[in-house]
Structures are given as structure tokens and as C-alpha cells.
Protein backbone atom coordinates (compact mmCIF):
# COMPACT_ATOMS: atom_id res chain seq x y z
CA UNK A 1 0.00 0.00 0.00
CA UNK A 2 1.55 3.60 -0.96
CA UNK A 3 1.86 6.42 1.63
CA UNK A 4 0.89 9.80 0.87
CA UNK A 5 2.79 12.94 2.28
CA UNK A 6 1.61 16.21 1.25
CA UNK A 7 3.51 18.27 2.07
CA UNK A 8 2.66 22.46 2.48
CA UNK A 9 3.88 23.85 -0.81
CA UNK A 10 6.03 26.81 -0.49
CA UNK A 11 6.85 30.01 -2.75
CA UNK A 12 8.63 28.42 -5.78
CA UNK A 13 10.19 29.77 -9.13
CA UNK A 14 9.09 27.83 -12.06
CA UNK A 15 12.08 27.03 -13.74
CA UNK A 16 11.33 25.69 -17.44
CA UNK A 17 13.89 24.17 -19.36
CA UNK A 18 14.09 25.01 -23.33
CA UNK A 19 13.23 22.54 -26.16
CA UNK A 20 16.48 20.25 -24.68
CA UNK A 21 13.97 18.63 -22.76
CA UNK A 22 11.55 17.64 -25.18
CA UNK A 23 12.29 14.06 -25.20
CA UNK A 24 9.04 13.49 -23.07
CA UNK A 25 5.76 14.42 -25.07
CA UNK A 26 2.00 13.06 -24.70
CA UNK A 27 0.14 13.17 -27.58
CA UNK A 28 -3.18 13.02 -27.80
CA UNK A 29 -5.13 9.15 -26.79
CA UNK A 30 -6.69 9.25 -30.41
CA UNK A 31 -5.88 7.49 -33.86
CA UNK A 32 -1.77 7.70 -33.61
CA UNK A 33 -0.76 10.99 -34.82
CA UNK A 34 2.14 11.79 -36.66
CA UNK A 35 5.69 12.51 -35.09
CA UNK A 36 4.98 15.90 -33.55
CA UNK A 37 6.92 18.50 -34.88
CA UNK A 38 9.92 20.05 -32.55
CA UNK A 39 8.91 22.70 -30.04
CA UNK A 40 9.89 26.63 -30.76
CA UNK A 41 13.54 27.36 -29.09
CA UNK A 42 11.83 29.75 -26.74
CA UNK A 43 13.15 33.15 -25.38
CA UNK A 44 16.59 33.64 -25.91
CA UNK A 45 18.57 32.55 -22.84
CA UNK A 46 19.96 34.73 -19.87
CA UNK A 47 23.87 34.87 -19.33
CA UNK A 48 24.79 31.50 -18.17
CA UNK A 49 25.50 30.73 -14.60
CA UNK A 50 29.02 30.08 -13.29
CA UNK A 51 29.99 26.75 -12.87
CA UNK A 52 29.87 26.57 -9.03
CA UNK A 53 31.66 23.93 -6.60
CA UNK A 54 28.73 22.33 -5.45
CA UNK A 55 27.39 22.71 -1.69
CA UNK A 56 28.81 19.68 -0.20
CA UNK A 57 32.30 18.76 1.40
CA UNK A 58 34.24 18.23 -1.77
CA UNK A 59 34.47 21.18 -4.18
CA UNK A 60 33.85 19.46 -7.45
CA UNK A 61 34.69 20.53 -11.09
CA UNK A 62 33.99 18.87 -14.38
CA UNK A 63 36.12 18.10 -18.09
CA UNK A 64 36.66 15.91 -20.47
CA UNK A 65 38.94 13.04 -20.50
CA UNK A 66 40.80 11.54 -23.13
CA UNK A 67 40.20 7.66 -22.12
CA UNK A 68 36.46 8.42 -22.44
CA UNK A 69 35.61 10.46 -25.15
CA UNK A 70 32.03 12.07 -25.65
CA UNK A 71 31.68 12.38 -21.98
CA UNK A 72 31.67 15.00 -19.25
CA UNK A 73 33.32 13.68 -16.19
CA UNK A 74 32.24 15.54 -12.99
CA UNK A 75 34.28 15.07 -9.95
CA UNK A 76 35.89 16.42 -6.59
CA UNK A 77 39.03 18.65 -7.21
CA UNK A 78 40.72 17.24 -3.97
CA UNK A 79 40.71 13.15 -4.44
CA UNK A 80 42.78 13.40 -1.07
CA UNK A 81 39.91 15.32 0.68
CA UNK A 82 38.05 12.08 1.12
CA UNK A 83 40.76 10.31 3.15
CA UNK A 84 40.31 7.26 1.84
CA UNK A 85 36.42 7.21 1.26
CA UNK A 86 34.94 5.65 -1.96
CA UNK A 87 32.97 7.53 -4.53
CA UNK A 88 29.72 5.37 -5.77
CA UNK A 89 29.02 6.13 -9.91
CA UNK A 90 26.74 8.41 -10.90
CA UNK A 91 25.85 8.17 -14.76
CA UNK A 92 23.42 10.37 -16.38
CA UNK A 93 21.47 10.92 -19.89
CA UNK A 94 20.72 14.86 -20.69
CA UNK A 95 17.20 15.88 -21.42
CA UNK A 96 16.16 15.54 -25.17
CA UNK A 97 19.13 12.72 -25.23
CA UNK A 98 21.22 15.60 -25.88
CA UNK A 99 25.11 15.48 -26.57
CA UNK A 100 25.61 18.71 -24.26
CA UNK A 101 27.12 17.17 -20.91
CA UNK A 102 26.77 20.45 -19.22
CA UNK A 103 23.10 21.16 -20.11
CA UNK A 104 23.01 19.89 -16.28
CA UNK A 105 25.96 20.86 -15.13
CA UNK A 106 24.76 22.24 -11.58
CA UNK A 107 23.04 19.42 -10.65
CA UNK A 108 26.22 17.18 -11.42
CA UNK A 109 28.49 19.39 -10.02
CA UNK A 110 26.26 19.35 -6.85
CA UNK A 111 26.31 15.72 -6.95
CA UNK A 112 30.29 15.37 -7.30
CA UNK A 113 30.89 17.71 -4.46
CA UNK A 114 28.82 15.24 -1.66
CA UNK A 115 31.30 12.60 -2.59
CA UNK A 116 30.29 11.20 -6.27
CA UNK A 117 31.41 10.59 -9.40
CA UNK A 118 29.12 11.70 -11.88
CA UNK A 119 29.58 11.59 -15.63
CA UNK A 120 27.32 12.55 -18.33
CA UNK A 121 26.53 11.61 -21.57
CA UNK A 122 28.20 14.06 -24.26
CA UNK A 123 30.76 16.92 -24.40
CA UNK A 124 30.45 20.26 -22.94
CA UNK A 125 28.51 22.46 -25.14
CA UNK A 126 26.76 24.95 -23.23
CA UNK A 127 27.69 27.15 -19.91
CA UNK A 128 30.34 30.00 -19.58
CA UNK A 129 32.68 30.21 -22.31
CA UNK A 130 31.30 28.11 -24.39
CA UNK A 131 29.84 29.26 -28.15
CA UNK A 132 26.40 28.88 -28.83
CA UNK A 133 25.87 27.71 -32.69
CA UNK A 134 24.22 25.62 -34.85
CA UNK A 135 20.49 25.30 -35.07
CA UNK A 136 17.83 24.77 -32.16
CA UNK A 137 17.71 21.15 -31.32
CA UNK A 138 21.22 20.12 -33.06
CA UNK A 139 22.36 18.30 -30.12
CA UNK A 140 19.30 16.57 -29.54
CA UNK A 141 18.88 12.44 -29.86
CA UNK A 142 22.84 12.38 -30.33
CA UNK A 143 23.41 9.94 -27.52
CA UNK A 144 22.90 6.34 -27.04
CA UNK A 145 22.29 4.38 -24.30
CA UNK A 146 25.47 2.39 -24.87
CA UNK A 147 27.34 5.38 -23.63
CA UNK A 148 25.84 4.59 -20.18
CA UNK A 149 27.30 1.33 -19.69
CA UNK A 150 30.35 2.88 -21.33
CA UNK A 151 30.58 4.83 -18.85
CA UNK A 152 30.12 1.88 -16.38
CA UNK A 153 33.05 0.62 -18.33
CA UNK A 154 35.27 3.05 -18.11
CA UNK A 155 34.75 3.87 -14.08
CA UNK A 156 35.65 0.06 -13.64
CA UNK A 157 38.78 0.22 -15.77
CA UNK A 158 40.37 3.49 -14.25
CA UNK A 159 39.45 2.47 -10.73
CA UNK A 160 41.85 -1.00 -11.18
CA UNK A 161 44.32 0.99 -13.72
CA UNK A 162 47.58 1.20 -12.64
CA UNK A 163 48.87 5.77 -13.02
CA UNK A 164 44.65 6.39 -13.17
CA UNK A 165 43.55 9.70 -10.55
CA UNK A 166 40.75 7.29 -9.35
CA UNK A 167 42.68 4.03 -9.02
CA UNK A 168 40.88 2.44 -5.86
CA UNK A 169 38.66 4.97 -4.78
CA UNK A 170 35.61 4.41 -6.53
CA UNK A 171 32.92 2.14 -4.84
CA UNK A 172 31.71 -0.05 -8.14
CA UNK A 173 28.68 -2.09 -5.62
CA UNK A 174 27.24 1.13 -5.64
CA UNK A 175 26.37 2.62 -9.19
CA UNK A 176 23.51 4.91 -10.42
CA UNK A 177 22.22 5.68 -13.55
CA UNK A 178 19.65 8.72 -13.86
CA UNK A 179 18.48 11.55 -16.61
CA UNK A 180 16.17 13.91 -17.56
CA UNK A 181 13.00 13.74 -19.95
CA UNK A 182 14.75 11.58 -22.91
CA UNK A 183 17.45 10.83 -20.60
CA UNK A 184 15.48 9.27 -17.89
CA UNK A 185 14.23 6.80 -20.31
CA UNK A 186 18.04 6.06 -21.21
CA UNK A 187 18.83 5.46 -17.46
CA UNK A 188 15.53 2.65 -17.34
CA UNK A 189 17.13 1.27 -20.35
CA UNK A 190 20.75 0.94 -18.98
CA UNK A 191 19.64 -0.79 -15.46
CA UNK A 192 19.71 -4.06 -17.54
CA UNK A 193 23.35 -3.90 -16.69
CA UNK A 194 23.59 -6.28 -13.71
CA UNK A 195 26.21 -3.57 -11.91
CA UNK A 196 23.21 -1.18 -11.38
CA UNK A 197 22.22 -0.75 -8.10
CA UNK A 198 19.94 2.23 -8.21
CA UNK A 199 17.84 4.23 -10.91
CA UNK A 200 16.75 7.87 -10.31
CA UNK A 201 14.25 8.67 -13.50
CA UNK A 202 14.00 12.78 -13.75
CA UNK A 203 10.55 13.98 -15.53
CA UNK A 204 10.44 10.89 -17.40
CA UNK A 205 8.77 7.96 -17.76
CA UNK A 206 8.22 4.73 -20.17
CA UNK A 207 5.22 5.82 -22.77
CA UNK A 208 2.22 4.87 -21.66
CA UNK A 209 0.54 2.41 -23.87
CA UNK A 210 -0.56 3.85 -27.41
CA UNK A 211 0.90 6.96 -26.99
CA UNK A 212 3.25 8.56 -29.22
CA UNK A 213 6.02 10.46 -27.84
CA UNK A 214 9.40 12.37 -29.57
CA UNK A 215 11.79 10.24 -27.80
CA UNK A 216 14.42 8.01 -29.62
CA UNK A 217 14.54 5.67 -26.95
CA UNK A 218 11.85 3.11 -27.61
CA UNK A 219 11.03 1.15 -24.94
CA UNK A 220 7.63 -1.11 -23.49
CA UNK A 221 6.55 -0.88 -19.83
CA UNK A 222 7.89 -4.88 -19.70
CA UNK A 223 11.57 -3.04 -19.10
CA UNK A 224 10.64 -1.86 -16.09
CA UNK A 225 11.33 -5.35 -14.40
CA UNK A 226 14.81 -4.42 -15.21
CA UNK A 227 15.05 -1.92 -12.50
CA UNK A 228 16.89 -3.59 -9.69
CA UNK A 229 17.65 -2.24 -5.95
CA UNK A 230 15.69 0.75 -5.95
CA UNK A 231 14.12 3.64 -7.55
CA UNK A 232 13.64 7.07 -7.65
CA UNK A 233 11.32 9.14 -9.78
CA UNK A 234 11.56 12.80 -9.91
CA UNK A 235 8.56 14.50 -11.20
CA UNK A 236 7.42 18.60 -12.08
CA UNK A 237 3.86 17.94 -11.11
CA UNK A 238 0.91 17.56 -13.11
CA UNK A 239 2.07 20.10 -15.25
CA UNK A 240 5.07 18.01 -16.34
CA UNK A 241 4.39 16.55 -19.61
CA UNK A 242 5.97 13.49 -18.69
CA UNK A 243 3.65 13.08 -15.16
CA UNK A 244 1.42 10.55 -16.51
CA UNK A 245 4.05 8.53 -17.65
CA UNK A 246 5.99 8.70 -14.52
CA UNK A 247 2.81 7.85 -12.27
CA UNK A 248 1.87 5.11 -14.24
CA UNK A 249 5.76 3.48 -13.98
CA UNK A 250 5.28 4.47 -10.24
CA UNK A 251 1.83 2.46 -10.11
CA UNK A 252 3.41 -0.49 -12.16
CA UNK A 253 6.46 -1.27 -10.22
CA UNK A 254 6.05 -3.85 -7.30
CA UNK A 255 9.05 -5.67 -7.34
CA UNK A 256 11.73 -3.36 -5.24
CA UNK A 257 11.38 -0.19 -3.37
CA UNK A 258 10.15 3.03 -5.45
CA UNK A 259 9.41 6.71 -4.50
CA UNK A 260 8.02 9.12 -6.56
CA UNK A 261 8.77 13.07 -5.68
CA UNK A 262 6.61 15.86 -7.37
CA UNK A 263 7.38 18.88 -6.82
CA UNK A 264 5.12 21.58 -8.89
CA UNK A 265 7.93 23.12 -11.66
CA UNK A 266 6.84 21.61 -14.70
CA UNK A 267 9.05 19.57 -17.37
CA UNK A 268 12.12 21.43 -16.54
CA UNK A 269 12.68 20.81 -13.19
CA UNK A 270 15.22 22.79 -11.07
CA UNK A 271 18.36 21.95 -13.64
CA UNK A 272 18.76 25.89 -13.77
CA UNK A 273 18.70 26.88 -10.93
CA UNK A 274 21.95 27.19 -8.43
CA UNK A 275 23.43 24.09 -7.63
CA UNK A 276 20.71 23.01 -9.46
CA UNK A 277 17.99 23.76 -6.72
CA UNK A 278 15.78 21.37 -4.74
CA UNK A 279 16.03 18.79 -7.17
CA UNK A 280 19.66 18.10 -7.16
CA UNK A 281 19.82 17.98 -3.15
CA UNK A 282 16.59 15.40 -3.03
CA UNK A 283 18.51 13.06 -5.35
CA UNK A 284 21.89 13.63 -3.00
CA UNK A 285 19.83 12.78 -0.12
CA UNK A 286 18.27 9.24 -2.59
CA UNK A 287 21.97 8.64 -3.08
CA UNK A 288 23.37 9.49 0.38
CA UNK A 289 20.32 6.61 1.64
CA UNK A 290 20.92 4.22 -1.16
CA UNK A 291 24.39 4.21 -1.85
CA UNK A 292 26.11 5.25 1.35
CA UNK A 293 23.31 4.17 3.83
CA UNK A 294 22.56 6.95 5.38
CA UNK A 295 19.47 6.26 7.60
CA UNK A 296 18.78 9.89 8.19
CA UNK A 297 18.55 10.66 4.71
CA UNK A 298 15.94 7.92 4.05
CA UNK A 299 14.16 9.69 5.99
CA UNK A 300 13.30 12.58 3.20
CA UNK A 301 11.96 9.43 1.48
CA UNK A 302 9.18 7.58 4.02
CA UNK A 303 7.13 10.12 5.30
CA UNK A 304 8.57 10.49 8.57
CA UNK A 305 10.21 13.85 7.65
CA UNK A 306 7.88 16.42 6.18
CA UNK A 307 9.46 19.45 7.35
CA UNK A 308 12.75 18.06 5.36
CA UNK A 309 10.88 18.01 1.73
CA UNK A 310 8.76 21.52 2.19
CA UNK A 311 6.82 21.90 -1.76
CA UNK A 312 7.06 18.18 -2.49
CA UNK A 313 4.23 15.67 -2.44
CA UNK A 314 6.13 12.08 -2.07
CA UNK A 315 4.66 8.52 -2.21
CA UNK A 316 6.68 5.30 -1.32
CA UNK A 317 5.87 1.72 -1.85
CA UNK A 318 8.26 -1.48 -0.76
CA UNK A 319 10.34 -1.63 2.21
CA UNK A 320 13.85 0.09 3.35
């Protein structure tokens, strides 16, 4: 049986993403319509934010690496600050599948700095000092979900590697994949790999049954049995164009323990927003309880908490 916690809904901004996150779209329940034509780019954006260090212990930067190309690894600057502690994997698909690997940079450089390493699919293509060309939508559906388990790869091989930064201090029991709109679909896909341990599924959701939608990633609710461990969804409320997707994968899986966490911003979630706002610190908490076992944290999660998730409505279903 679920549990509901409503929780009282505070002043928010509504932060809406542009077209990068159209890889989640409903259409309508009729006679299957055809493949909906790409949203307008929207306003021009504001000057970007600086990349910032994150709010946790471990200042954290990001770049590119040569031993995995199209990638953005995301990391803290001080390996020796964490005296010996292990870094679980955090691997994550950009919204609209995207090849930009900062599109979210502030929520993975918030991740990195609590102790993670995060890498995203892609090269960085947006944030200071970066030009902006091409056409609207260039980068979008220019990842794979191959690049996950890549990814996967490549944190296994440098951990062991003999000269490699992060030679022994990654924690490879404790891997997550997660993404936004498009991306969240890629992150369902890649928990077939057996190394998974968690799946965090941002304003996504598999297509609900005769639905048509403008992601690349095909896949049938039936994948869902794939998710192993535990799972997080992160939803913008009803306004989210991927919430009835979401609810429905919520509704659907039975098998391990899933949350789902609305919180009433629409598609875009809080990826703009400094350190990429209240959505990037619920999934630290997800990963500080799932990965690092933090019992306080799980406590954001089953409704014993409510003053710790003010503005989000949470449900929960399976045990600890």
C-alpha cells in the first residue's frame, strides 16, 4: 500500500527548461498521430550561470577526458579530501538525449561535491565560455544508451588501472544511472546492466501504452522489471508533460522499493537553478540513503520527515 505525504507547498520559481527537454511528449489518446513536430527554441537565454563547486564537502569541477571520449566527467578537485572514502558512480542521460554534458551541469556538479562521481553523456557544449551555434535542437537524440554502460566501463577500468587519478577509490557495488525527460528513459534502459544498483528517472517515464512520444529511446513498460535495488522518480507535477508517464511506472512497479517526488515546476525541473535547486539535493539525499546508507537521509523518502521536503508531495511503496 503507498503512503501519501503532502507536504505544504512553499513560494517556488518555475524554472522551465528550453526545447532540450523535449524528449518526453503526450500526444493526444486518439488514432496515432504523426511525429509531432519540434517545439519553438523559446526566449533567448539569460547569461549563463558560473559553474559553481557544489554545496557539499568536496568542491567538485567537471572536463573531459581523453580515455572516455564524448563524456563529461564531474568530480571532486581534492581526491585526497576524502581520506580514503569511496565515490559510488553516478551516470546520467541529458534531457532531449542531448550530446551537451553540461546542459546539467549544476546538478552534477552538486552531486560530485557530496562525494560522487558523476559523468554525463556528451561533451560540454553549453555554460560560460562556451559558443552557442548551430540550429535549435542540433544536439538533440545524439546519444545512445550504450554510452551509459560505457561509462560503467570506463569507471571500472580506471578504478583498477595502474597511473589512473581514481585508481581504488571508486565504490563499483554502488552505481547509479539517472536523466532527464529523454534521458530518464536512457537510465531505465541501462539498469539491464547487472552492476546497477539504483535508478533515479527525472521527468520521465516509459510511454504509456498507445501513446506517441518524440523520444528516440523506444522502450515497453515490460523493461521496467529491469530496474533492480531501488528507484527514484523525480517529477514537475501535473504540469510536467511526462507526469502521466511517470505515475503510471510508479503504479506499475512492485518488485523493489520506489518513490516518486513531485514537486510543482513543470518539465524542466530545477536543472537551472543554483546548484541546481531542490532537485539536485533530493537526489543527493536518494543517493546518500541508497548508496552510502545513510538512515537519516531515508528519511526525506518515508514520510517520517515532512518538514525536510517543504513543496514536495512524495509517495513510497516497498520496504527500506
Amino acid at each position: 500500500m503507498s503512503k501519501l505525504l503532502v507536504a505544504t507547498i512553499a513560494a517556488l520559481t518555475s524554472i522551465t527548461a528550453p526545447s532540450i527537454a523535449a524528449g518526453q511528449d503526450v500526444a493526444p489518446q486518439s488514432a496515432p498521430p504523426a511525429r509531432p513536430a519540434p517545439l519553438p527554441p523559446g526566449p533567448p537565454p539569460g547569461p549563463p550561470l558560473p559553474d559553481m563547486p557544489g554545496t557539499g564537502p568536496y568542491p567538485a569541477f567537471k572536463q573531459e577526458v581523453a580515455s572516455l571520449p564524448n563524456h563529461v566527467v564531474y568530480q571532486p578537485r581534492n581526491l585526497a579530501a576524502l581520506k580514503g572514502r569511496r565515490m559510488p558512480v553516478y551516470v546520467f542521460g541529458n534531457g532531449g538525449c542531448s550530446s551537451d554534458g553540461a546542459s546539467a551541469r549544476l546538478h552534477l556538479l552538486e552531486i560530485a561535491s557530496h562525494g560522487y562521481l558523476a559523468v554525463a553523456l556528451g561533451t560540454i557544449k553549453s555554460g560560460p565560455g562556451v559558443a552557442r551555434g548551430g540550429p535549435p535542437g542540433a544536439n538533440l537524440d545524439q546519444t545512445t544508451t550504450q554510452q551509459m554502460i560505457d561509462a560503467i566501463d570506463w569507471a571500472v577500468a580506471e578504478n583498477g588501472r595502474s597511473g589512473s587519478p581514481l585508481r581504488n577509490r571508486l565504490d563499483l557495488g554502488k552505481i547509479a544511472v539517472s536523466g532527464h525527460s529523454c534521458g530518464g528513459l536512457q537510465a531505465i534502459d541501462a539498469s539491464r546492466d547487472p552492476r546497477v544498483t539504483t535508478t533515479i528517472v527525472m521527468n520521465s517515464g516509459v510511454y504509456n501504452p498507445g501513446r506517441e512520444g518524440r523520444s528516440s529511446v523506444k522502450i515497453g513498460k515490460e523493461r521496467l522489471l529491469d530496474l533492480k535495488g531501488s528507484a527514484l522518480y523525480v517529477l514537475g507535477g501535473p504540469t510536467d508533460i511526462a507526469y502521466p508517464n511517470g505515475m503510471d511506472d510508479f503504479r506499475r512497479i512492485t518488485h523493489i522499493p520506489v518513490v516518486v517526488a513531485n514537486l510543482p515546476v513543470g518539465h524542466g525541473g530545477t536543472f537551472g537553478t543554483p546548484h541546481g535547486g531542490q532537485g539536485a539535493a533530493l537526489v543527493v539525499k536518494w543517493l546518500d540513503f541508497r548508496l552510502k546508507g545513510d538512515r537519516a537521509a531515508g528519511r526525506w523518502f518515508d514520510g517520517s520527515c515532512p518538514e525536510c521536503t517543504p513543496g514536495w508531495t512524495i509517495e513510497h511503496r516497498g520496504g527500506s
